[in-house]
C-alpha atoms as a PDB file:
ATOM      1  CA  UNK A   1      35.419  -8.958  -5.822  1.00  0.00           C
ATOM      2  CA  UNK A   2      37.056 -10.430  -2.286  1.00  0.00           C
ATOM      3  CA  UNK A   3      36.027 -10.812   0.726  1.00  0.00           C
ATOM      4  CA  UNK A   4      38.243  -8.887   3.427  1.00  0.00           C
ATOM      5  CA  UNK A   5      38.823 -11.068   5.990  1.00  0.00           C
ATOM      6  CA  UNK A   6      40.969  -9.442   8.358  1.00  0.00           C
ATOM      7  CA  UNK A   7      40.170  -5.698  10.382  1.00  0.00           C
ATOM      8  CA  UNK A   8      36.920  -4.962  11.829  1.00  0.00           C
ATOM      9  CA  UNK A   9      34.594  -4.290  10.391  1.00  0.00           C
ATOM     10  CA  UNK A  10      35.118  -7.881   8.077  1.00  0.00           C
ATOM     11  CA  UNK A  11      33.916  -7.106   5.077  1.00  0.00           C
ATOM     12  CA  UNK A  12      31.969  -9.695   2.768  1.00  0.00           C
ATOM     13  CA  UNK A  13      30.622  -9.265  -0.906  1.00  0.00           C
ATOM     14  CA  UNK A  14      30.983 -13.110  -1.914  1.00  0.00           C
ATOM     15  CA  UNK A  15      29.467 -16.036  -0.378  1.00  0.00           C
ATOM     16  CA  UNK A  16      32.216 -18.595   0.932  1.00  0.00           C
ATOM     17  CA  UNK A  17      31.902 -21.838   2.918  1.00  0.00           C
ATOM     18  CA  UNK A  18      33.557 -20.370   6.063  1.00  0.00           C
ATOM     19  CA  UNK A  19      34.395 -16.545   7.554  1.00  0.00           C
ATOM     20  CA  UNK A  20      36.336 -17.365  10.666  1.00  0.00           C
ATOM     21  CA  UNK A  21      36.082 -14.685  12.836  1.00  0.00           C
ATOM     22  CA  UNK A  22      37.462 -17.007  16.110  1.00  0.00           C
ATOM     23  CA  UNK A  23      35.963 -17.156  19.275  1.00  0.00           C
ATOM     24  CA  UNK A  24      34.527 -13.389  18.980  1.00  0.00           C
ATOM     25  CA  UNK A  25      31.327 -11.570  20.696  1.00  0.00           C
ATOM     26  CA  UNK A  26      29.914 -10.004  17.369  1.00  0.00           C
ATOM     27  CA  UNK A  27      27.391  -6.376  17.565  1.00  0.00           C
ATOM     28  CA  UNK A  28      26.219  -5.668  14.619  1.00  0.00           C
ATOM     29  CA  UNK A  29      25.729  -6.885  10.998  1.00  0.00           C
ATOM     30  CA  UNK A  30      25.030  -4.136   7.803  1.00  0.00           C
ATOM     31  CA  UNK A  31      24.086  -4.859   4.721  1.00  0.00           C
ATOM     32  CA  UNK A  32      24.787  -1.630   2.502  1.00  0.00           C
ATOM     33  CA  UNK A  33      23.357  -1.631  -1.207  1.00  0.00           C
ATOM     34  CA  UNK A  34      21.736  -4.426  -2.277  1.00  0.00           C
ATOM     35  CA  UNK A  35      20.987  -3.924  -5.309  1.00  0.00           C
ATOM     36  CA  UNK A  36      17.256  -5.525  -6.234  1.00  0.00           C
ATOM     37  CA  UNK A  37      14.539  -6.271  -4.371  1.00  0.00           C
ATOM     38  CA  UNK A  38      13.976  -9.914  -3.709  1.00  0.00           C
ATOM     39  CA  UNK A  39      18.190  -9.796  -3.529  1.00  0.00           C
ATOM     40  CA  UNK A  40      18.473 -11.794  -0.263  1.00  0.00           C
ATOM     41  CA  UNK A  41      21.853 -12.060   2.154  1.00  0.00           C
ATOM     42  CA  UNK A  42      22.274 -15.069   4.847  1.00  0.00           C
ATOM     43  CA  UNK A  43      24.698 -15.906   7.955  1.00  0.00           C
ATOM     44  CA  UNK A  44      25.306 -19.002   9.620  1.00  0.00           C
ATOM     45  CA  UNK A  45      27.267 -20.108  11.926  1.00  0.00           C
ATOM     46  CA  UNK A  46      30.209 -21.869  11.085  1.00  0.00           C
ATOM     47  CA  UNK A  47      28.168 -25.287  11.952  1.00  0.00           C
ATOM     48  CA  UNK A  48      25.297 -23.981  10.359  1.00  0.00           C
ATOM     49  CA  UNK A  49      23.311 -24.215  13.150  1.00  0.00           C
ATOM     50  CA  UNK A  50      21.865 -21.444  13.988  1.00  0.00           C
ATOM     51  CA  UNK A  51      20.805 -18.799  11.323  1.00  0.00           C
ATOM     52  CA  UNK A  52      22.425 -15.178  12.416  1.00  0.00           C
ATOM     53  CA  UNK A  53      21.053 -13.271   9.430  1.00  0.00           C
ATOM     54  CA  UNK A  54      18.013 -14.321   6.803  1.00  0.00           C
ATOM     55  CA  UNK A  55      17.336 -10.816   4.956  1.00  0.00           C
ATOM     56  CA  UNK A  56      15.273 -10.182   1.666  1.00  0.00           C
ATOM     57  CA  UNK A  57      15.853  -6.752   0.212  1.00  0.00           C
ATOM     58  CA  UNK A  58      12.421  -4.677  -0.048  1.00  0.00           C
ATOM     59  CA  UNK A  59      14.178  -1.402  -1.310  1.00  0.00           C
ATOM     60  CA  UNK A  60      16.947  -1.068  -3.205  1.00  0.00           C
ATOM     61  CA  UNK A  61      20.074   0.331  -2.198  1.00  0.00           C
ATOM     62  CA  UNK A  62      18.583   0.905   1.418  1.00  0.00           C
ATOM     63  CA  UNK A  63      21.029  -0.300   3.713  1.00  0.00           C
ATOM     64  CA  UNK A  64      19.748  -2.640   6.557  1.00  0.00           C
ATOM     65  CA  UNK A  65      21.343  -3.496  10.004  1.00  0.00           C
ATOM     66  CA  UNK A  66      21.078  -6.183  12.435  1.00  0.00           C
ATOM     67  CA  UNK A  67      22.209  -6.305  15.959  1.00  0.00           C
ATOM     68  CA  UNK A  68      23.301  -9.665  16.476  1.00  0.00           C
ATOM     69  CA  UNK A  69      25.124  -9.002  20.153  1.00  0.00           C
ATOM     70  CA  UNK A  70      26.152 -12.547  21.079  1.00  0.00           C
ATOM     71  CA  UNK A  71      29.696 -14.439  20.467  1.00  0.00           C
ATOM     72  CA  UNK A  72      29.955 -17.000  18.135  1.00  0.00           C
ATOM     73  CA  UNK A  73      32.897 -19.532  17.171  1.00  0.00           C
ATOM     74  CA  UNK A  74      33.271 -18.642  13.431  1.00  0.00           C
ATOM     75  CA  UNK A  75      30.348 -17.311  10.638  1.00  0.00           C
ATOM     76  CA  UNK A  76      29.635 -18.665   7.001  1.00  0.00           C
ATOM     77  CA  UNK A  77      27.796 -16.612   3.892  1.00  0.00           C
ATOM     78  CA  UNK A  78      26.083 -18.643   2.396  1.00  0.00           C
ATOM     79  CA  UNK A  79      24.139 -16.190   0.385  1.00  0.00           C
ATOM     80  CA  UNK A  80      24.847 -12.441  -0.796  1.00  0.00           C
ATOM     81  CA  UNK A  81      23.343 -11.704  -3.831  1.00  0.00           C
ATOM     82  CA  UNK A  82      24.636  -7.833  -3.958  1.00  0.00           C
ATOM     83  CA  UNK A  83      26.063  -5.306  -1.812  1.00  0.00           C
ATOM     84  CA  UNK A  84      28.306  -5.736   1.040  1.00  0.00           C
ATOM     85  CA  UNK A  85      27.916  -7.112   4.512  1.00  0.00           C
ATOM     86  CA  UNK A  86      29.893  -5.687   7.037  1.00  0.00           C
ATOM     87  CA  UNK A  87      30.452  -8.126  10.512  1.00  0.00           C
ATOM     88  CA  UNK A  88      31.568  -5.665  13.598  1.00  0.00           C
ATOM     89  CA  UNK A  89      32.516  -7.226  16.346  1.00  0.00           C
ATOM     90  CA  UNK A  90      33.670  -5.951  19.658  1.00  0.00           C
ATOM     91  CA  UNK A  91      37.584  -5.916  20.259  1.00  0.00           C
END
């Protein structure tokens, strides 16, 4: 599996030091089929700063989605244990 990288939505399934996205105003973060419960996905920013997403799966395969609506200067995955996030940002 790869992370895509370029397009919007991005489109992550692997975790991976750094997901530059640029200088971009991001709206929404999904999470579609993780697999297991306890199966847990998190987003940084690219500093590592700030924690965008910290999610634990409580059903599986029950997508979850996150509204992020603020800009940030790149993203990192640090953890996706299964299923796919998918980063939407505004154009």
């Amino acid at each position: 599996m790869a992370n895509i990288l370029s397009g919007n939505p991005l489109e992550i399934d692997t975790a991976e030091t750094s997901i530059y996205v640029g200088n971009r105003f991001i709206k929404r973060i999904v999470w579609k089929g993780p697999t297991t419960i306890s199966h847990t996905l998190v987003i940084k920013s690219v500093t590592g700063s700030r924690i965008i997403v910290d999610a634990v799966c409580e059903v599986a395969l029950q997508s979850q989605v996150f509204l992020i609506e603020q800009a940030f200067e790149g993203l990192t995955a640090t953890t996706i244990d299964s299923g796919k996030a998918y980063v939407y940002f505004v154009v």
